[in-house]
PDB file of N, CA and C in Angstrom:
ATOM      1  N   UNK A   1      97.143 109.449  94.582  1.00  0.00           N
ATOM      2  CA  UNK A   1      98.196 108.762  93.859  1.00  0.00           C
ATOM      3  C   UNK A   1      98.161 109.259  92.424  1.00  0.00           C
ATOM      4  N   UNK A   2      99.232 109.132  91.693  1.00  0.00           N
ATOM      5  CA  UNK A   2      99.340 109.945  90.284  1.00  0.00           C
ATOM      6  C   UNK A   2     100.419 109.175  89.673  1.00  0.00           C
ATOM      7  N   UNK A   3     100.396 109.356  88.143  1.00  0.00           N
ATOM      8  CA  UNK A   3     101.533 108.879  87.234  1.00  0.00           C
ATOM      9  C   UNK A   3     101.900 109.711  86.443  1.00  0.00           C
ATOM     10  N   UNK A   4     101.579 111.386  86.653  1.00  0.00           N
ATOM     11  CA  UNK A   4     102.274 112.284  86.067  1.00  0.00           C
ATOM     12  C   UNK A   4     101.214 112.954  85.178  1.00  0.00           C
ATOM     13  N   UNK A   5     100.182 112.218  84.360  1.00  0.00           N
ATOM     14  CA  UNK A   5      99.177 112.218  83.799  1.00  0.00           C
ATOM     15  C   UNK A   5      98.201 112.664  84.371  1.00  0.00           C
ATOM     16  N   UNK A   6      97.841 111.543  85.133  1.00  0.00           N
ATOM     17  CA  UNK A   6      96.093 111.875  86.392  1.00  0.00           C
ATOM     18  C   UNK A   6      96.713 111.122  87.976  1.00  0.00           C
ATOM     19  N   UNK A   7      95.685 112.359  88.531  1.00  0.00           N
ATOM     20  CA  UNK A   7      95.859 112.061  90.079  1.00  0.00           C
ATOM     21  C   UNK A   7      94.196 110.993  89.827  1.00  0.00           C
ATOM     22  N   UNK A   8      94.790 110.071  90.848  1.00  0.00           N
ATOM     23  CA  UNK A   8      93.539 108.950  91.331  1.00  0.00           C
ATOM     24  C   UNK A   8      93.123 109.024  92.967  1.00  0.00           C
ATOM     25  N   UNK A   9      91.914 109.216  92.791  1.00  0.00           N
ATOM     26  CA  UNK A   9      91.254 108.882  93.833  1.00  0.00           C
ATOM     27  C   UNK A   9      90.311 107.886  93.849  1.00  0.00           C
ATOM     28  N   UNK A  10      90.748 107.077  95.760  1.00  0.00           N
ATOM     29  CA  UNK A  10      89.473 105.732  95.061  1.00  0.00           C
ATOM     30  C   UNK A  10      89.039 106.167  96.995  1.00  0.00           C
ATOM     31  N   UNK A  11      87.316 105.881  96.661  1.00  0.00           N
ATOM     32  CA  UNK A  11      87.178 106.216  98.282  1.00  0.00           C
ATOM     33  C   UNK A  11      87.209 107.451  98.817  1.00  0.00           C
ATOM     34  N   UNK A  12      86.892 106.837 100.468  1.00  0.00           N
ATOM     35  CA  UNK A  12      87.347 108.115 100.989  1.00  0.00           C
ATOM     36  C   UNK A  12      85.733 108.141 101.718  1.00  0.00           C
ATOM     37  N   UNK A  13      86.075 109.591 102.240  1.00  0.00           N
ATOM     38  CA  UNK A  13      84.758 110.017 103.494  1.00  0.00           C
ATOM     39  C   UNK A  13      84.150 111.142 103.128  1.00  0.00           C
ATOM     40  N   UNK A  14      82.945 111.634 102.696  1.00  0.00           N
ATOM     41  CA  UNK A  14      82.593 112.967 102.562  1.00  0.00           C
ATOM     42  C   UNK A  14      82.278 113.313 104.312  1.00  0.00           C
ATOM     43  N   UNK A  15      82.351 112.966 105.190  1.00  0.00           N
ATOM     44  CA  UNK A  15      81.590 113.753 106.179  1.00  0.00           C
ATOM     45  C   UNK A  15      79.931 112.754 106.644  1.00  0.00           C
ATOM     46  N   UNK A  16      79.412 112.008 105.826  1.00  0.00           N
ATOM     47  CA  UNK A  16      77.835 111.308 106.162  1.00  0.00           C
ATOM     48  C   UNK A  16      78.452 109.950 105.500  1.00  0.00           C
ATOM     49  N   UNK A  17      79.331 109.965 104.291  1.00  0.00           N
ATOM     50  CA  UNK A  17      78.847 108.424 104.145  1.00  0.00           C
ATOM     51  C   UNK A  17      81.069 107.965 103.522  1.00  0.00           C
ATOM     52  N   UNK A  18      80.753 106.860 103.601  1.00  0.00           N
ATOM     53  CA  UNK A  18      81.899 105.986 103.130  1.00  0.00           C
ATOM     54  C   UNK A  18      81.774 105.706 101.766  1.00  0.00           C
ATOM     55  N   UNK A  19      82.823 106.118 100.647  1.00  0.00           N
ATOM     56  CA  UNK A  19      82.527 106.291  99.483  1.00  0.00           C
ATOM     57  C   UNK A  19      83.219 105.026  99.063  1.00  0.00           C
ATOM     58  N   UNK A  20      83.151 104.042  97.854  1.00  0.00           N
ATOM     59  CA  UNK A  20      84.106 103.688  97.054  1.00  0.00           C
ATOM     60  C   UNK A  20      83.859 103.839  95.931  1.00  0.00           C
ATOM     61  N   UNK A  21      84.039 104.609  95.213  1.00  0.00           N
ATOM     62  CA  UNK A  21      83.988 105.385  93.733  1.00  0.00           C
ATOM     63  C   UNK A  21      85.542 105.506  93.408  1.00  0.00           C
ATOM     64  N   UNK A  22      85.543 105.431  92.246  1.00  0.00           N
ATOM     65  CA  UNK A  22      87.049 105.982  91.513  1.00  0.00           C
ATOM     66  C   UNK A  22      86.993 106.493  90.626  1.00  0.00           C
ATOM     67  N   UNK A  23      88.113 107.878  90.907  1.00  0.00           N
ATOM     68  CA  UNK A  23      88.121 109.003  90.097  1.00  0.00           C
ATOM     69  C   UNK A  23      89.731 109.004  89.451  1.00  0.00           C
ATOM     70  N   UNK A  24      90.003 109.641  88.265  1.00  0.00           N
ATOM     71  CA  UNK A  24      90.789 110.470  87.572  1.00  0.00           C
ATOM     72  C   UNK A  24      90.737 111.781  87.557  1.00  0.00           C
ATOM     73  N   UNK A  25      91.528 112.580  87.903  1.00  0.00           N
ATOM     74  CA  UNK A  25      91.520 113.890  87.443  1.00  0.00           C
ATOM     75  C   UNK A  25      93.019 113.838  86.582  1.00  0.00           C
ATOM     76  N   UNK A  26      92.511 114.654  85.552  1.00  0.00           N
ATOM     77  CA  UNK A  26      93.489 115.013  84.380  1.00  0.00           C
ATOM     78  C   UNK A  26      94.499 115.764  84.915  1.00  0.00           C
ATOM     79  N   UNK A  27      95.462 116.069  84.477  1.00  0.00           N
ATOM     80  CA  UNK A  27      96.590 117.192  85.592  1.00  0.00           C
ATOM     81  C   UNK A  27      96.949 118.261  84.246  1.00  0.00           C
ATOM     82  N   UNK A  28      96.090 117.547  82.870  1.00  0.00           N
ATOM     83  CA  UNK A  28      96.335 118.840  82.004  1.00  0.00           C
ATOM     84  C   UNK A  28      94.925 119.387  81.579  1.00  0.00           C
ATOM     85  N   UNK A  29      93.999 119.079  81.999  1.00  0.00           N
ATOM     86  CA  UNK A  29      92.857 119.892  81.942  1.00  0.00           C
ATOM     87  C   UNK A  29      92.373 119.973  83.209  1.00  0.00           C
ATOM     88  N   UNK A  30      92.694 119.226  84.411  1.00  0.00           N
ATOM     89  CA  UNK A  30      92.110 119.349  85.287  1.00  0.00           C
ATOM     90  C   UNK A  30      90.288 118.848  85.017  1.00  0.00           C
ATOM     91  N   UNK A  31      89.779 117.893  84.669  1.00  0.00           N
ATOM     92  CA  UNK A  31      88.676 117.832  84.828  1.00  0.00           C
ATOM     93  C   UNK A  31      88.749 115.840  85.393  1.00  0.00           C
ATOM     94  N   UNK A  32      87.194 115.682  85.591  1.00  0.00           N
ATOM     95  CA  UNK A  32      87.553 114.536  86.306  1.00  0.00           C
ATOM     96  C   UNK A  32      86.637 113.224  85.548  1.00  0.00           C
ATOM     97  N   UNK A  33      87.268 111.979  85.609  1.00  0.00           N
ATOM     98  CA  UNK A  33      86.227 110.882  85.542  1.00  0.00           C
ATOM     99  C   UNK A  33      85.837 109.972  86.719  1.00  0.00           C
ATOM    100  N   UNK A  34      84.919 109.846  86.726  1.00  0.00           N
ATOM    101  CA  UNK A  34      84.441 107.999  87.030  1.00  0.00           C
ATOM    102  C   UNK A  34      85.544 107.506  86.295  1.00  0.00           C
ATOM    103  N   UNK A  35      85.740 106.268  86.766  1.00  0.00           N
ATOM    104  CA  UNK A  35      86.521 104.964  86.300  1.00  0.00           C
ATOM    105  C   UNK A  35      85.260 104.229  86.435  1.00  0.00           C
ATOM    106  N   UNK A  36      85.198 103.239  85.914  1.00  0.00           N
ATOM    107  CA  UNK A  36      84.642 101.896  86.027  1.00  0.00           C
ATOM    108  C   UNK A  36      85.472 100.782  86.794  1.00  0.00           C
ATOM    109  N   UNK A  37      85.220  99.786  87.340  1.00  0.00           N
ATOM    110  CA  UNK A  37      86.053  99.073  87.963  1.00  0.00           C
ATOM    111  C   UNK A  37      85.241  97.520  87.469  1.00  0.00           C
ATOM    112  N   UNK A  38      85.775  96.728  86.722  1.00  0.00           N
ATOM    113  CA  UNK A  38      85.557  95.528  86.595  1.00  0.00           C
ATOM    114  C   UNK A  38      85.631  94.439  87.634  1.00  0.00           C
ATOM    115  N   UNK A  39      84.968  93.092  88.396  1.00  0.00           N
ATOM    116  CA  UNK A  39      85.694  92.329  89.155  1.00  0.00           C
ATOM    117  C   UNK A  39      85.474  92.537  90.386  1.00  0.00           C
ATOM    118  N   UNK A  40      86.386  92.354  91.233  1.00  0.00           N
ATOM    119  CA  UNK A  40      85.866  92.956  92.845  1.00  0.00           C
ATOM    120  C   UNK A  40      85.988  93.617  92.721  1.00  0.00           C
ATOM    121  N   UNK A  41      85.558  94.947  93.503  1.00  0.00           N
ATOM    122  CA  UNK A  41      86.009  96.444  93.744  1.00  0.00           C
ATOM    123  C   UNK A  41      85.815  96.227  95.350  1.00  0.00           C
ATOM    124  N   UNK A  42      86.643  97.147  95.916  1.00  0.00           N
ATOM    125  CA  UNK A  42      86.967  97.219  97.466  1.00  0.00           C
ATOM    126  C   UNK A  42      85.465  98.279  97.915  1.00  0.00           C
ATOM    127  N   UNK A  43      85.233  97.711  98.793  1.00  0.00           N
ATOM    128  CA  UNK A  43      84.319  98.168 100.122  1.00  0.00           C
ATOM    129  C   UNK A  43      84.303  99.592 100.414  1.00  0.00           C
ATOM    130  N   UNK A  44      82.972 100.385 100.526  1.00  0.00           N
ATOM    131  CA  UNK A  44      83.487 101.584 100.819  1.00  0.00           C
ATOM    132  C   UNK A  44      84.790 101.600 102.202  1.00  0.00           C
ATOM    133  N   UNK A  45      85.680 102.835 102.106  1.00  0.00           N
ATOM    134  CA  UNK A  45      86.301 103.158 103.055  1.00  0.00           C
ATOM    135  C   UNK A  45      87.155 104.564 102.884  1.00  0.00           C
ATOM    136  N   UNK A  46      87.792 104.634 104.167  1.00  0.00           N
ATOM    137  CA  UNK A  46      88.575 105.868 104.255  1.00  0.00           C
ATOM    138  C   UNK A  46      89.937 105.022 105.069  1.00  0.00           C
ATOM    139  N   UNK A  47      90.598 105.928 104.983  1.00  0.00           N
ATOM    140  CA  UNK A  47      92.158 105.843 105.713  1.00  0.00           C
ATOM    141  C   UNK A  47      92.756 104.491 105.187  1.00  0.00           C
ATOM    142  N   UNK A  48      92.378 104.423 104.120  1.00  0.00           N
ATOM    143  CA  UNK A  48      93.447 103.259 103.542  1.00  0.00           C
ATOM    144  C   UNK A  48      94.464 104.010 102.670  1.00  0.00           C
ATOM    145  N   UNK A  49      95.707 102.724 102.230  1.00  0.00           N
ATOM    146  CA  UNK A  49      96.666 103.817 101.704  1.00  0.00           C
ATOM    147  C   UNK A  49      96.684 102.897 100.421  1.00  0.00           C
ATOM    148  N   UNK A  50      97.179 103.519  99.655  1.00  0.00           N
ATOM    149  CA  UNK A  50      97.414 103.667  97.900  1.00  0.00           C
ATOM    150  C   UNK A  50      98.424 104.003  97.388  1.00  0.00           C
ATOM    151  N   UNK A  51      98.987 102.942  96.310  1.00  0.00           N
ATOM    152  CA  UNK A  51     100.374 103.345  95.820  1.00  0.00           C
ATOM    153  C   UNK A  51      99.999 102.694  94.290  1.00  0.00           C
ATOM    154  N   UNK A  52     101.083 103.176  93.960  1.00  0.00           N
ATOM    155  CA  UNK A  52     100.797 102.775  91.878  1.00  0.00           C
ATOM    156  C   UNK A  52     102.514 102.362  91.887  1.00  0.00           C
ATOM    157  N   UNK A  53     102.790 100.967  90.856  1.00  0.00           N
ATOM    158  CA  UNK A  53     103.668 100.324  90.487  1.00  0.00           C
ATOM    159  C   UNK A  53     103.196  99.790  89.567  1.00  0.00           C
ATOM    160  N   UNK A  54     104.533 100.273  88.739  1.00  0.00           N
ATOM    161  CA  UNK A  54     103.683  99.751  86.967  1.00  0.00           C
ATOM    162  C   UNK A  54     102.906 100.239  86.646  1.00  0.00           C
ATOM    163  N   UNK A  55     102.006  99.594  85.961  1.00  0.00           N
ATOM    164  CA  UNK A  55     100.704 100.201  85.541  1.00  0.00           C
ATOM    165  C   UNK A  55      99.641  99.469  86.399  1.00  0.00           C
ATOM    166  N   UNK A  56     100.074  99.334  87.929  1.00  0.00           N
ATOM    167  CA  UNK A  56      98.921  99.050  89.007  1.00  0.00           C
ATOM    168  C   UNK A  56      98.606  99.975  89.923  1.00  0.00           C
ATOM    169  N   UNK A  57      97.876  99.884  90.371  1.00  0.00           N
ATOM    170  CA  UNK A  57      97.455 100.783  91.507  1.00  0.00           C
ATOM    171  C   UNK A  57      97.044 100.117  92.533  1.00  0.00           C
ATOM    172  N   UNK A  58      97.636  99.728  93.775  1.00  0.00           N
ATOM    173  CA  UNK A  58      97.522  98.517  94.941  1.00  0.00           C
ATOM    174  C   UNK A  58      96.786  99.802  96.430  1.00  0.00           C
ATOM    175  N   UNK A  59      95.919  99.049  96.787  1.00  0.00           N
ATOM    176  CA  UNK A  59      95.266  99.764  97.653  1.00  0.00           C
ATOM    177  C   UNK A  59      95.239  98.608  98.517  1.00  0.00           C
ATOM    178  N   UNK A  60      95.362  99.019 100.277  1.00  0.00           N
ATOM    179  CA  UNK A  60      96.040  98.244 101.017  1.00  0.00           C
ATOM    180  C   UNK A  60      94.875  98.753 102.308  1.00  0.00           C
ATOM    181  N   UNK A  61      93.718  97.957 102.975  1.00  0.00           N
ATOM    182  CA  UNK A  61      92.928  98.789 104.207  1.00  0.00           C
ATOM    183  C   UNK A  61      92.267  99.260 103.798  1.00  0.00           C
ATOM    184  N   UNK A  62      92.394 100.335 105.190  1.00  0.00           N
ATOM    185  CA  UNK A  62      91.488 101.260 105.604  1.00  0.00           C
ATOM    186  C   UNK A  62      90.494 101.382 107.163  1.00  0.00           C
ATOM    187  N   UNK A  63      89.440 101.833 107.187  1.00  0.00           N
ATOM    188  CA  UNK A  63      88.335 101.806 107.846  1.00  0.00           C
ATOM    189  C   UNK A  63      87.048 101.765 107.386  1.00  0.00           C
ATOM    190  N   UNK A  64      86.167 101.001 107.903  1.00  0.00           N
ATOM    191  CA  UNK A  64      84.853 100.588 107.093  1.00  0.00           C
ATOM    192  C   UNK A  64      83.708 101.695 108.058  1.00  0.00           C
ATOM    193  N   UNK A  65      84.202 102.153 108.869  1.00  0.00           N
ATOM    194  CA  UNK A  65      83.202 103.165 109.731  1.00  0.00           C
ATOM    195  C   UNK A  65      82.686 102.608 111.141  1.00  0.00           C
ATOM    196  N   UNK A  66      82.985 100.505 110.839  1.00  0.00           N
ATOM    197  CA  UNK A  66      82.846 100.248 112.364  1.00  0.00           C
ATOM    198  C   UNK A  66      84.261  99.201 112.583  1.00  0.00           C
ATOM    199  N   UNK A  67      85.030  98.831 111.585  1.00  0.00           N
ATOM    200  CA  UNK A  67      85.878  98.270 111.530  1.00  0.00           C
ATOM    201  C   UNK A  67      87.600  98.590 110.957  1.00  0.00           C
ATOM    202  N   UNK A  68      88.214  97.880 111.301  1.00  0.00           N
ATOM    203  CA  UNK A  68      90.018  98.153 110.528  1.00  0.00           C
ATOM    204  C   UNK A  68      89.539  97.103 109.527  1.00  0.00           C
ATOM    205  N   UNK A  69      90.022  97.537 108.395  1.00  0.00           N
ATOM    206  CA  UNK A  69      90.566  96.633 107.079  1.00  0.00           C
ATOM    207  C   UNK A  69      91.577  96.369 107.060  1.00  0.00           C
ATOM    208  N   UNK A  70      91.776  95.074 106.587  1.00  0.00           N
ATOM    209  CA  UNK A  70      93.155  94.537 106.218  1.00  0.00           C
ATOM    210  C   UNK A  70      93.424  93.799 104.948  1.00  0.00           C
ATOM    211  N   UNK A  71      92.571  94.068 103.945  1.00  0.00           N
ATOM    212  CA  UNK A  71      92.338  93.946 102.557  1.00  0.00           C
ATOM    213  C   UNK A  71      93.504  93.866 101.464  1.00  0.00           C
ATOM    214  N   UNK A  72      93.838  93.789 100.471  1.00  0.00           N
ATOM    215  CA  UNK A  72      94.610  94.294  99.651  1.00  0.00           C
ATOM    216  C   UNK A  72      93.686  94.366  98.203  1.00  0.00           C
ATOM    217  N   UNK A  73      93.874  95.386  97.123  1.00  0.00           N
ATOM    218  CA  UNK A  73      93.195  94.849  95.836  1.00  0.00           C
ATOM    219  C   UNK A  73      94.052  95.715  94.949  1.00  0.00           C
ATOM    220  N   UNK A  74      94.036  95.176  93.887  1.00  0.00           N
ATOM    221  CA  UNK A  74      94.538  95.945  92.978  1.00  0.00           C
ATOM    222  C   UNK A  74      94.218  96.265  91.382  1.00  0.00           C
ATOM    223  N   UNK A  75      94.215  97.378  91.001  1.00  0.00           N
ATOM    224  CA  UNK A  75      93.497  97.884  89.614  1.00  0.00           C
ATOM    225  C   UNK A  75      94.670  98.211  88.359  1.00  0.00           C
ATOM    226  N   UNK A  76      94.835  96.922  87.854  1.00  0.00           N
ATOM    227  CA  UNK A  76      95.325  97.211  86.204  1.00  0.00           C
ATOM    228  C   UNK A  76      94.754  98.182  85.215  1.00  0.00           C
ATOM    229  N   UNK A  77      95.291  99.224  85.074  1.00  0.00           N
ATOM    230  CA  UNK A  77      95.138 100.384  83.996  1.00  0.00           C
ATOM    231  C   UNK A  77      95.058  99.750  82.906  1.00  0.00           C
ATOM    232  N   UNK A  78      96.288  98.810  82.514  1.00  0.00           N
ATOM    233  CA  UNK A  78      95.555  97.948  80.832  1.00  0.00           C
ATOM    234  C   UNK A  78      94.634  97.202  80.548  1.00  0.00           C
ATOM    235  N   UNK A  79      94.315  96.828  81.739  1.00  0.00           N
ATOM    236  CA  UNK A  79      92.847  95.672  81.237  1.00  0.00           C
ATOM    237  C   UNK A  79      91.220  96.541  82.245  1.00  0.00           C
ATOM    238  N   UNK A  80      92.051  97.714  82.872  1.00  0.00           N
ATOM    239  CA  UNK A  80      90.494  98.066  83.953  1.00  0.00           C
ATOM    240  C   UNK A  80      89.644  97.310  84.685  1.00  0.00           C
ATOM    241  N   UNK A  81      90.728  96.227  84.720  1.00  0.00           N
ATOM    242  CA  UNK A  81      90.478  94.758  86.227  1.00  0.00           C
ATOM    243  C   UNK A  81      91.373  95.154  87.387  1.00  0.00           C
TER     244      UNK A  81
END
């Protein structure tokens, strides 16, 4: 997901483990951060989907590696809750 600025990644699967980390990559330097995530942060997973409205970013699922998610959470860019 992206706002023109930075592509976001939250999650995801390397291949051994279920990640939930969140990243920025810059789209004008191309380099990347950690985010911090204040509050709940969602469960590792993969195959969930992600969309940005406003200045949110709503993440919806996934798979936990033995289960379906049916979760919702969402991350405010102005406050980093």
């Amino acid at each position: 997901v992206g706002d023109g600025k930075f592509l976001y990644i939250q999650g995801g699967y390397d291949g051994l483990e279920r990640k939930d980390d969140f990243f920025a990559c810059s789209l004008d330097t191309y380099t990347w951060t950690q985010l911090a995530c204040m509050g709940n942060a969602p469960s590792p997973r993969y195959f969930h989907s992600c969309v940005m409205y406003g200045s949110k970013l709503f993440l919806y699922g996934g798979y936990s590696g033995s289960q379906r998610l049916s979760d919702m959470y969402a991350y405010d860019f102005e406050t980093n809750h």
